[in-house]
C-alpha atoms as a PDB file:
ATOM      1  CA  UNK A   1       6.436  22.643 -11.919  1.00  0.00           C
ATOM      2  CA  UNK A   2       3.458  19.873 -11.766  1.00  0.00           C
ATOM      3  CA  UNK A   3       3.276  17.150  -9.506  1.00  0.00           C
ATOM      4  CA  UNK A   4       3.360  14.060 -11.181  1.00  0.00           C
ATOM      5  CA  UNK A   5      -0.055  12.209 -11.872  1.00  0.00           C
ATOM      6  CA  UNK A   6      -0.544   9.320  -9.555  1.00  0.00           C
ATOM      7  CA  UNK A   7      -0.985   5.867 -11.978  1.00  0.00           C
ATOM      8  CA  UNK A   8      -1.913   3.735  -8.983  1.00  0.00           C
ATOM      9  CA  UNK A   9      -5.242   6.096  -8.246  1.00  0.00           C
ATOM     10  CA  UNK A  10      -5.698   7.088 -11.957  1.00  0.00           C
ATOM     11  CA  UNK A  11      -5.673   3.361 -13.070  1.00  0.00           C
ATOM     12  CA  UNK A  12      -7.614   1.783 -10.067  1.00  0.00           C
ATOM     13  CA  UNK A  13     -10.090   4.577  -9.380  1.00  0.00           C
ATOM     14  CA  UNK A  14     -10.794   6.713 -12.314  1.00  0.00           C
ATOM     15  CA  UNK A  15     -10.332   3.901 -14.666  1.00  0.00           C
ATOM     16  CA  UNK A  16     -11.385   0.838 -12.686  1.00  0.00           C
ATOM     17  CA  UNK A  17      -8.584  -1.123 -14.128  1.00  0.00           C
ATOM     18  CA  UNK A  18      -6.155  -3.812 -11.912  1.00  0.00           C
ATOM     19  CA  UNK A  19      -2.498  -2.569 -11.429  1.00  0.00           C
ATOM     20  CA  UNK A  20      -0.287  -4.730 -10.267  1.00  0.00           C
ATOM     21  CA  UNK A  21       2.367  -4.466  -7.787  1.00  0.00           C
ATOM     22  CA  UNK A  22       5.358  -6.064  -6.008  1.00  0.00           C
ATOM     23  CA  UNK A  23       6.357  -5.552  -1.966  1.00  0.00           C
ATOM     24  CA  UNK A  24       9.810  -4.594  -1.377  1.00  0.00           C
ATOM     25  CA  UNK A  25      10.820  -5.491   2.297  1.00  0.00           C
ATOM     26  CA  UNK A  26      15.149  -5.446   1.702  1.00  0.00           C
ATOM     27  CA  UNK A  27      15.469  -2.025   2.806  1.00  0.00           C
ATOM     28  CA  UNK A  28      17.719  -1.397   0.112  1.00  0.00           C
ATOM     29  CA  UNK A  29      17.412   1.276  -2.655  1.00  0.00           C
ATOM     30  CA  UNK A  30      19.235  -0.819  -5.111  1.00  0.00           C
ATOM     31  CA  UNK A  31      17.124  -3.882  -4.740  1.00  0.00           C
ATOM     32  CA  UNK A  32      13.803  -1.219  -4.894  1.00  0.00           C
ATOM     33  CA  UNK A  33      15.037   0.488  -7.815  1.00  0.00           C
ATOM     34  CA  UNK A  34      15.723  -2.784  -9.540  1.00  0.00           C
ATOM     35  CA  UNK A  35      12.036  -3.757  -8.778  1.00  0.00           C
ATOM     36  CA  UNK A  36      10.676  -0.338 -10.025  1.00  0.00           C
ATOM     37  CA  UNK A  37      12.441  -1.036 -13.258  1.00  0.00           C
ATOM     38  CA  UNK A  38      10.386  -4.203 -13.858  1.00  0.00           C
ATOM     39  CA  UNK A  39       7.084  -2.707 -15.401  1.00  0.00           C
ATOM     40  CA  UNK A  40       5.126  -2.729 -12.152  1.00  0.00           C
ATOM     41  CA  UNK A  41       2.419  -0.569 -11.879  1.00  0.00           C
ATOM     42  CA  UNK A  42       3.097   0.365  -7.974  1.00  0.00           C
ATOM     43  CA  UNK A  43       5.846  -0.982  -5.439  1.00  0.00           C
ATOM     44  CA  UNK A  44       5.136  -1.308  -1.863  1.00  0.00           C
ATOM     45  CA  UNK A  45       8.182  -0.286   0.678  1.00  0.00           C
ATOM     46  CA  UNK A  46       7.640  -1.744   3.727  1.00  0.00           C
ATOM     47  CA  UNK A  47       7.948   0.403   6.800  1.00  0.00           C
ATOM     48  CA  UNK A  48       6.200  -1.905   9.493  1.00  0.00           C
ATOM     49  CA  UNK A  49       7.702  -5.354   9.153  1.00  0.00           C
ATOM     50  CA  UNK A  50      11.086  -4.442   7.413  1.00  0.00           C
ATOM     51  CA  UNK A  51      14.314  -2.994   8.720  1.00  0.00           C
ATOM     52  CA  UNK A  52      13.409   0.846   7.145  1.00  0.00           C
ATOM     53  CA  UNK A  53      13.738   3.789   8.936  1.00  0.00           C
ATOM     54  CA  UNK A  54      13.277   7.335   7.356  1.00  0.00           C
ATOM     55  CA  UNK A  55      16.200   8.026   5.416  1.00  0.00           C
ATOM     56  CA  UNK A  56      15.811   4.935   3.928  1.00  0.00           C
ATOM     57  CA  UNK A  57      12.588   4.913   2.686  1.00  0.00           C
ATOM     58  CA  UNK A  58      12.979   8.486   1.399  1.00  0.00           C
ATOM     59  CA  UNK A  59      16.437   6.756  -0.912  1.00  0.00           C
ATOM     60  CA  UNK A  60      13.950   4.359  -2.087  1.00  0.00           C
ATOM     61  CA  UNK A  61      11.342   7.076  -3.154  1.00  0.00           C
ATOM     62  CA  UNK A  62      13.950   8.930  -4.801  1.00  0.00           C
ATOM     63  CA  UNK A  63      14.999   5.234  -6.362  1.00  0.00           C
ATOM     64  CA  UNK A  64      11.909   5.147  -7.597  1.00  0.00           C
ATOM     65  CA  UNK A  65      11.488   7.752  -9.710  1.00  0.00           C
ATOM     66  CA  UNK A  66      11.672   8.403 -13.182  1.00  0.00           C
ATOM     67  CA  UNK A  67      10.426   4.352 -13.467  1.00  0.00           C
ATOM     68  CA  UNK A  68       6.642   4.970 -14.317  1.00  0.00           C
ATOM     69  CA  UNK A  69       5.565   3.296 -11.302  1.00  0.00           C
ATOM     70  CA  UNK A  70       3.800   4.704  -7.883  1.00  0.00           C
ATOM     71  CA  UNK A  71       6.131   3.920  -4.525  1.00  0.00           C
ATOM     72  CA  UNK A  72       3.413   3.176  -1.408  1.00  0.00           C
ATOM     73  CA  UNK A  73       4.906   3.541   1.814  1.00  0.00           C
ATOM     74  CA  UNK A  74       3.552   1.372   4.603  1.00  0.00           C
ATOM     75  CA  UNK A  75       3.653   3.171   7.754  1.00  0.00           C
ATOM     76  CA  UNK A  76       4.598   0.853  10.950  1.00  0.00           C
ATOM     77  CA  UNK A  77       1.595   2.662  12.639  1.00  0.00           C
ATOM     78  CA  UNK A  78      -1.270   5.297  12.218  1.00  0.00           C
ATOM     79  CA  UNK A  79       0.469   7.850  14.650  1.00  0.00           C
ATOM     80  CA  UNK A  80       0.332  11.316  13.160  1.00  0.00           C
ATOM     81  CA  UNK A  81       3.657  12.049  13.783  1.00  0.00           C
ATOM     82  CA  UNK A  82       4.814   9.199  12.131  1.00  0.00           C
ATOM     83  CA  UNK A  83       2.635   9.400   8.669  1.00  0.00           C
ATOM     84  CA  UNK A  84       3.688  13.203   8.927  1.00  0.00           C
ATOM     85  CA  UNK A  85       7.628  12.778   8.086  1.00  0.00           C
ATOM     86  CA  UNK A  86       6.968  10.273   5.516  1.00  0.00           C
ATOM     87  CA  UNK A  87       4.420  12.071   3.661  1.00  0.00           C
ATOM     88  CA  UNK A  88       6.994  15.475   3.923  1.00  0.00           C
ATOM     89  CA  UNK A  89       9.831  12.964   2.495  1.00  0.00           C
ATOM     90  CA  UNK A  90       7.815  12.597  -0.460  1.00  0.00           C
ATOM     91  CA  UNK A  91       5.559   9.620   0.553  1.00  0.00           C
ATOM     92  CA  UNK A  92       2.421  10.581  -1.240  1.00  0.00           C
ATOM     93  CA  UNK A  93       0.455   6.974  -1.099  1.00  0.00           C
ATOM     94  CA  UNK A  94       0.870   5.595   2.071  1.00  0.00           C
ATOM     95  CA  UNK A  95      -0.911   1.978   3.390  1.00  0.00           C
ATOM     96  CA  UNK A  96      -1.844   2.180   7.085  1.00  0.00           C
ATOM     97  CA  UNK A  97      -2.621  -1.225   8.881  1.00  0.00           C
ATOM     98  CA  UNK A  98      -4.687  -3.077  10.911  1.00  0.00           C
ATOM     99  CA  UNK A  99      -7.307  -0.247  11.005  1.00  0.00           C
ATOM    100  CA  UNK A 100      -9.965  -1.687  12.986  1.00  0.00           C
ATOM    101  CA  UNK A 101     -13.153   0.912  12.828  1.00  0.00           C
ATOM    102  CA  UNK A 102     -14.524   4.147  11.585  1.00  0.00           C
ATOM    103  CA  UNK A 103     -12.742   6.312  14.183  1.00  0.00           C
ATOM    104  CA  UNK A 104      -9.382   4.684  13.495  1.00  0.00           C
ATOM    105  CA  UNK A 105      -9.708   5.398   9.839  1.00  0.00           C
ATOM    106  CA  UNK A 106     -11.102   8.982   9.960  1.00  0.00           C
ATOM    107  CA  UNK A 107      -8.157   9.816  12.557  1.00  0.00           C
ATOM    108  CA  UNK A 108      -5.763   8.247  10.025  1.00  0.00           C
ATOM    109  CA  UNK A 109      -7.066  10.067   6.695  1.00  0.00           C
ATOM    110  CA  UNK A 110      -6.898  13.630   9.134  1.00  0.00           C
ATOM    111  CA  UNK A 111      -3.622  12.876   9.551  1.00  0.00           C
ATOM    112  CA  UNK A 112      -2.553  12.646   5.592  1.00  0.00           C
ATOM    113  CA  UNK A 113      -4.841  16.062   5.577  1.00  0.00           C
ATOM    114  CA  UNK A 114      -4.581  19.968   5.768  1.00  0.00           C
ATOM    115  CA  UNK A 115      -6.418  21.816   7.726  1.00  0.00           C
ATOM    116  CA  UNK A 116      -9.462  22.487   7.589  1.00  0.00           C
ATOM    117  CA  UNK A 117     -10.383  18.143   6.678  1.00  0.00           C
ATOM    118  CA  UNK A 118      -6.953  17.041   8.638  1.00  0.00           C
ATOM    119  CA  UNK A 119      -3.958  18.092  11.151  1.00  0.00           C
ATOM    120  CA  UNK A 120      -1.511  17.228   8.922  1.00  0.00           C
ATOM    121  CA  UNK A 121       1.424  19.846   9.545  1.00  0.00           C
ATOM    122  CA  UNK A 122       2.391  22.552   7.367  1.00  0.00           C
ATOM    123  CA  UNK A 123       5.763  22.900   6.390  1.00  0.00           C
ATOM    124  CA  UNK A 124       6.833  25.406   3.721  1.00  0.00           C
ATOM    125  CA  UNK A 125       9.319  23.250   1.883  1.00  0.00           C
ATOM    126  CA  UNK A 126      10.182  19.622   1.690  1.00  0.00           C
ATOM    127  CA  UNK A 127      10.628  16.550  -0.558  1.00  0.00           C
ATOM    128  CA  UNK A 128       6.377  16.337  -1.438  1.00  0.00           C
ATOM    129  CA  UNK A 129       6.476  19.423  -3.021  1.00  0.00           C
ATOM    130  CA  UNK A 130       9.743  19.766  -4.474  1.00  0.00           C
ATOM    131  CA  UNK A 131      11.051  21.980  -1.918  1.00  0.00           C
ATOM    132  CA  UNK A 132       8.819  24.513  -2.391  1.00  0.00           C
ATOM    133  CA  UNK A 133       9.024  24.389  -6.579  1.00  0.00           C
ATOM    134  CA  UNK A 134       5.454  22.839  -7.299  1.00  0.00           C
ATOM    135  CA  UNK A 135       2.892  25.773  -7.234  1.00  0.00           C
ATOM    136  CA  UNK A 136      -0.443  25.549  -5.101  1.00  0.00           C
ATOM    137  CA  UNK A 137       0.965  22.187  -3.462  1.00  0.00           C
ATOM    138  CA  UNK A 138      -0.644  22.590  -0.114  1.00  0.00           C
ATOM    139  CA  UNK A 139      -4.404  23.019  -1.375  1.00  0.00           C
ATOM    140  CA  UNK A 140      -4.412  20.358  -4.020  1.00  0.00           C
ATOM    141  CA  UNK A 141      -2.166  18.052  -2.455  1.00  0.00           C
ATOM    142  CA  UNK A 142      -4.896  15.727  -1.637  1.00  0.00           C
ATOM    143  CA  UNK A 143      -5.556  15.403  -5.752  1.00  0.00           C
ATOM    144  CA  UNK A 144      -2.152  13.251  -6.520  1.00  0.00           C
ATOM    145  CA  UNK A 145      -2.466  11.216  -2.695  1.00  0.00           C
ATOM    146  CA  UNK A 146      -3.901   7.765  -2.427  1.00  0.00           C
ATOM    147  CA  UNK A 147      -4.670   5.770   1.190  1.00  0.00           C
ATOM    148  CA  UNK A 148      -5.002   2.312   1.451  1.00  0.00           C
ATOM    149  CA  UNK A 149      -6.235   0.778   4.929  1.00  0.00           C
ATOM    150  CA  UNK A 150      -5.220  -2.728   5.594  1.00  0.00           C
ATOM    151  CA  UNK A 151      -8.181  -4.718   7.145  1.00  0.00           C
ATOM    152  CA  UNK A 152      -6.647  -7.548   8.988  1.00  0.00           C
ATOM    153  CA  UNK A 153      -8.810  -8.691  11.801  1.00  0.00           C
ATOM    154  CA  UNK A 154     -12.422  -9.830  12.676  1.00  0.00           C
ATOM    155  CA  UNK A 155     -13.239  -6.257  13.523  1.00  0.00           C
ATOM    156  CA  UNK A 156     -12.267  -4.646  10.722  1.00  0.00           C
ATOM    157  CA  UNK A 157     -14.080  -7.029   8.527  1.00  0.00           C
ATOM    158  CA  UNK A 158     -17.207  -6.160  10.367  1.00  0.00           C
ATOM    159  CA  UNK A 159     -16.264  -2.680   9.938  1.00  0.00           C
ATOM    160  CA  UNK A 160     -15.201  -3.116   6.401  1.00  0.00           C
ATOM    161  CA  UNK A 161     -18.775  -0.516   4.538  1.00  0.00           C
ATOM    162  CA  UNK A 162     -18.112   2.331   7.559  1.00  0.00           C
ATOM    163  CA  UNK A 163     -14.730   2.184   6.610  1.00  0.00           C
ATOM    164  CA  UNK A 164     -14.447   2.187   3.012  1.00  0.00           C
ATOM    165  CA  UNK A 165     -17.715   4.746   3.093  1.00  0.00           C
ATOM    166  CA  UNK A 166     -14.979   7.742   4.658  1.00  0.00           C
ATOM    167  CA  UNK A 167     -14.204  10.599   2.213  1.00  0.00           C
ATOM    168  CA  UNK A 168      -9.731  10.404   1.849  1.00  0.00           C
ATOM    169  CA  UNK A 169      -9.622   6.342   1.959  1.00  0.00           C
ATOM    170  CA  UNK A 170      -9.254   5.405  -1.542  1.00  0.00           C
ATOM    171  CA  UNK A 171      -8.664   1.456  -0.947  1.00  0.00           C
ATOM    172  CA  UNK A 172      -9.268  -1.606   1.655  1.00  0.00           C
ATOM    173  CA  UNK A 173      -5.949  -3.449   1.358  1.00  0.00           C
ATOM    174  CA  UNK A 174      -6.616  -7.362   2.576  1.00  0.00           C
ATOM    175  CA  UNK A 175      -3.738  -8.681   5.292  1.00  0.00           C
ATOM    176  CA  UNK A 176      -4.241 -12.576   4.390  1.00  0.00           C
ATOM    177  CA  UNK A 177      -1.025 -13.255   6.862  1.00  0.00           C
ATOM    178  CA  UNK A 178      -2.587 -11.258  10.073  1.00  0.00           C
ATOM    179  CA  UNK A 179      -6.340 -11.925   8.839  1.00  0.00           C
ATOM    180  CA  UNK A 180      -5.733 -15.469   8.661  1.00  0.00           C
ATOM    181  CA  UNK A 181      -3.416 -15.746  12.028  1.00  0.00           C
ATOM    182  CA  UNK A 182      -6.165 -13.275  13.714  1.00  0.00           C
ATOM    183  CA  UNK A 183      -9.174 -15.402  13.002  1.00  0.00           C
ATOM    184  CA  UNK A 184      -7.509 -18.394  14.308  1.00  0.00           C
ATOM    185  CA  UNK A 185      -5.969 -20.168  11.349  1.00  0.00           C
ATOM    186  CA  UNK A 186      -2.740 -18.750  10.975  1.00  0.00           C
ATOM    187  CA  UNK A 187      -0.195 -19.483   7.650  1.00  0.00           C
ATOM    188  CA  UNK A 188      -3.619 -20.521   6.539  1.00  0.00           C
ATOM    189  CA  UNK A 189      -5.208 -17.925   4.407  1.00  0.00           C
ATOM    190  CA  UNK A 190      -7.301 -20.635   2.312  1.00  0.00           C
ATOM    191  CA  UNK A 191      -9.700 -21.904   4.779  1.00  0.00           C
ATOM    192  CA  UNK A 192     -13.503 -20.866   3.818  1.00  0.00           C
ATOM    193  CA  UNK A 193     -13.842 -18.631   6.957  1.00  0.00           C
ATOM    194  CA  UNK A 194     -11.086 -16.319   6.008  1.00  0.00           C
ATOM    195  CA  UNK A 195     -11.829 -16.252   2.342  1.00  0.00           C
ATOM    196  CA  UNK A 196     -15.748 -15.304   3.134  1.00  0.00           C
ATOM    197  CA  UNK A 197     -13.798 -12.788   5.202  1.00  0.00           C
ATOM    198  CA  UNK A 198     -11.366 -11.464   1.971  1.00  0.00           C
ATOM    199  CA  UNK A 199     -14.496 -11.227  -0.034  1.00  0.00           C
ATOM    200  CA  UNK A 200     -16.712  -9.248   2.311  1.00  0.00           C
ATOM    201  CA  UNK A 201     -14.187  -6.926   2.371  1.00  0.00           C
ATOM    202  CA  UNK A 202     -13.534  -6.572  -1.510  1.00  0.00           C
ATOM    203  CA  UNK A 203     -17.622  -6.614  -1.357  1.00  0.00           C
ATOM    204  CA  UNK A 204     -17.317  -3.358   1.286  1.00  0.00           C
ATOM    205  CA  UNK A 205     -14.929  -1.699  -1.136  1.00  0.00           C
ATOM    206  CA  UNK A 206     -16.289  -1.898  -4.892  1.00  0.00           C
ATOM    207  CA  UNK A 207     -20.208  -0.722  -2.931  1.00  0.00           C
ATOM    208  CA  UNK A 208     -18.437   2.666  -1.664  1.00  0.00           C
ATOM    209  CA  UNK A 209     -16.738   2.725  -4.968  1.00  0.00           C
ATOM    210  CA  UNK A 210     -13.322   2.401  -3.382  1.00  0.00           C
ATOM    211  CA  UNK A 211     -10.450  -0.019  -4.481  1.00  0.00           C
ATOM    212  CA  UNK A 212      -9.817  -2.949  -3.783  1.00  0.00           C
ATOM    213  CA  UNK A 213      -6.392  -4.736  -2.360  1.00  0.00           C
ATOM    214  CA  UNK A 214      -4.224  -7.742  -1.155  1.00  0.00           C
ATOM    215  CA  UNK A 215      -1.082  -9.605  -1.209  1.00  0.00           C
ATOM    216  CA  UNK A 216      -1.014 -12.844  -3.325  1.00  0.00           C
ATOM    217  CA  UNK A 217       2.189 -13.992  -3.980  1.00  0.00           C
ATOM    218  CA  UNK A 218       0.978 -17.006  -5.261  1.00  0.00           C
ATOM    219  CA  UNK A 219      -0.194 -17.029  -9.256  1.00  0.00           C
ATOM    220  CA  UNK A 220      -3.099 -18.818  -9.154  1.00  0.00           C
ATOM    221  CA  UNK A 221      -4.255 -16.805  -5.417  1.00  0.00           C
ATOM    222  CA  UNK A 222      -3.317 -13.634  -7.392  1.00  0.00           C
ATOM    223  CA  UNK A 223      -5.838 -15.077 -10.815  1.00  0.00           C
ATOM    224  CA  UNK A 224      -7.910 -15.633  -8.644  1.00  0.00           C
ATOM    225  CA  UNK A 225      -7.879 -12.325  -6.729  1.00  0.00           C
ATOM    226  CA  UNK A 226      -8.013 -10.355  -9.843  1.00  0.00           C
ATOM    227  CA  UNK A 227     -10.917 -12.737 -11.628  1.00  0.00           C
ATOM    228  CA  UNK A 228     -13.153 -11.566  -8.228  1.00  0.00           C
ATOM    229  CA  UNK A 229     -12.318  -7.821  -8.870  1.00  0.00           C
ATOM    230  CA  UNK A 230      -9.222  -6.681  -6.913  1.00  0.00           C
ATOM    231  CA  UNK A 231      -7.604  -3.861  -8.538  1.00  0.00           C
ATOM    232  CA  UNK A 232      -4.763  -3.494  -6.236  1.00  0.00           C
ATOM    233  CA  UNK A 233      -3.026  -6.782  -5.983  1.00  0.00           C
ATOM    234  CA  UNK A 234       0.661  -7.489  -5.120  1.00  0.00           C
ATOM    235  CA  UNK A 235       1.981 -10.571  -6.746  1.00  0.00           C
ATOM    236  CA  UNK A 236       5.338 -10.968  -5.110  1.00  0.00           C
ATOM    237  CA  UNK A 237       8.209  -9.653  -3.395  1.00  0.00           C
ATOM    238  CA  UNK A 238      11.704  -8.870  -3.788  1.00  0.00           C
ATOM    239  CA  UNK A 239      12.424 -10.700  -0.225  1.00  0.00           C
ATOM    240  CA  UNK A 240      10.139 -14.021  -1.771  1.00  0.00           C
ATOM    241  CA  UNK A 241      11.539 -13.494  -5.188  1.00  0.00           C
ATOM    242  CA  UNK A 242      15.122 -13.659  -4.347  1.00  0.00           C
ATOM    243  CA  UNK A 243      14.802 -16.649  -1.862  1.00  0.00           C
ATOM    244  CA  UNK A 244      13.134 -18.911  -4.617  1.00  0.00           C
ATOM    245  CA  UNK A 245      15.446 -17.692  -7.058  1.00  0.00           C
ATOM    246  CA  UNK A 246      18.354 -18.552  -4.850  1.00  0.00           C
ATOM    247  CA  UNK A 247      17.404 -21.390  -3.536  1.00  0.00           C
ATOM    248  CA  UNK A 248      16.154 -23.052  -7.336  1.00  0.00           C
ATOM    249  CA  UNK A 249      19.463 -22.550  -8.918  1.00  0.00           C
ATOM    250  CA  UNK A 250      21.514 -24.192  -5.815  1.00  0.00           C
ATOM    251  CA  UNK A 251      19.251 -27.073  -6.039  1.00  0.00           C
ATOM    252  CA  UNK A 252      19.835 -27.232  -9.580  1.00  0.00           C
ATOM    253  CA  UNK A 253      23.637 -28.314  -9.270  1.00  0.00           C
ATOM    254  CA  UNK A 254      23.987 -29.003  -6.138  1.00  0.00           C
ATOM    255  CA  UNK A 255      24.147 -33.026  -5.332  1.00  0.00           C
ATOM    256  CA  UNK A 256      25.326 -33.280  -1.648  1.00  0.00           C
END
């Protein structure tokens, strides 16, 4: 048995091409599998600022596939021994945020890692390599993984070339929200400050030959986004999606 080839790093890495992608933050694997059926090039299953815990984010991975799109797991944190369980459950691309400098991001890409590059631990059998049924998993199971760091403060920004230039981090991913809110215009991700910011980092990225990524769930942020050279850009979410759905056809009938 193969490993299946990762489309998110094939399309934005070895092909330079945009994929688009969708956050899902319901903690449900019937609302993520309904996503993953949409045509989306990657899904994003939020572990930091969603109700997930471990079991369910593995039933969304497993929701997932079969649907011809990558799942990316954001971890709540960079602690080893949290990526480790996630990445054993089958969590192959994983987002990592607010990574501030070099250090943080070399500790985080040792921690997606085998020895000798990382301290990733070794477990005979699990989920990522079909319980033991894909062949010469463990050496080469760097080939089918793909990191994205969010940079979502001042410091990161500044840090944005040492970061991107570290061998295992394959994109920056943009936090408008936190960037924004951390540079002292929060819900605000529009004023010139913060979108110098956004483009230093996608700057930082394309020079070490890296991806590119943010959230934009509005359509013309998202054009725009894309027209600059993002490759990894989110365009909505199930959470945002079902709201304005919701909330449209009320208003539609509803007089009083």
């Amino acid at each position: 048995m193969q490993e299946p080839i990762n489309c998110l790093k094939q399309k934005t890495l070895e092909e330079g091409r945009a994929a688009i992608g969708l956050w899902c933050s319901l903690a449900s694997p019937l609302s993520t599998e309904i996503v993953a059926g949409s045509g989306v090039d990657w899904l994003l299953i939020d572990g930091e600022h969603s109700p997930n815990d471990l079991p369910l984010i593995v039933a969304q991975l497993q929701a997932v596939k079969g649907h011809g799109c990558e799942a990316v797991v954001r971890v709540p944190s960079d602690e080893p021994n949290v990526i480790k369980p996630l990445m054993d459950g089958g969590a192959r691309s994983l987002m990592i945020p607010n990574i501030r400098d070099a250090a943080q991001a070399r500790a985080a890409v040792a921690a997606t890692q085998y020895a000798p590059t990382g301290i990733r631990g070794f477990s005979v059998a699990h989920r990522a390599n079909a319980f033991g049924r894909i062949k010469g998993y463990h050496p080469n199971a760097r080939a089918q993984q793909y990191l994205a760091l969010q940079i979502e403060c001042e410091n990161g920004v500044k840090n944005a070339a040492e970061i991107a230039a570290i061998d295992g981090v394959d994109a920056l991913f943009v936090g408008p929200g936190d960037l924004s809110t951390n540079m002292g215009e929060m819900g605000n991700p529009g004023a010139p400050a913060v979108q110098a910011a956004i483009l230093s980092v996608l700057k930082a990225a394309q020079a070490a030959g890296k991806a590119a990524g943010i959230l934009a769930p509005n359509p013309v942020d998202a054009a725009r986004y894309l027209e600059a050279g993002f490759t990894m850009v989110a365009v909505g979410s199930d959470l945002g999606l079902l709201v304005k759905g919701t909330d449209e056809a009320v208003a539609r009938f509803k007089t009083a």
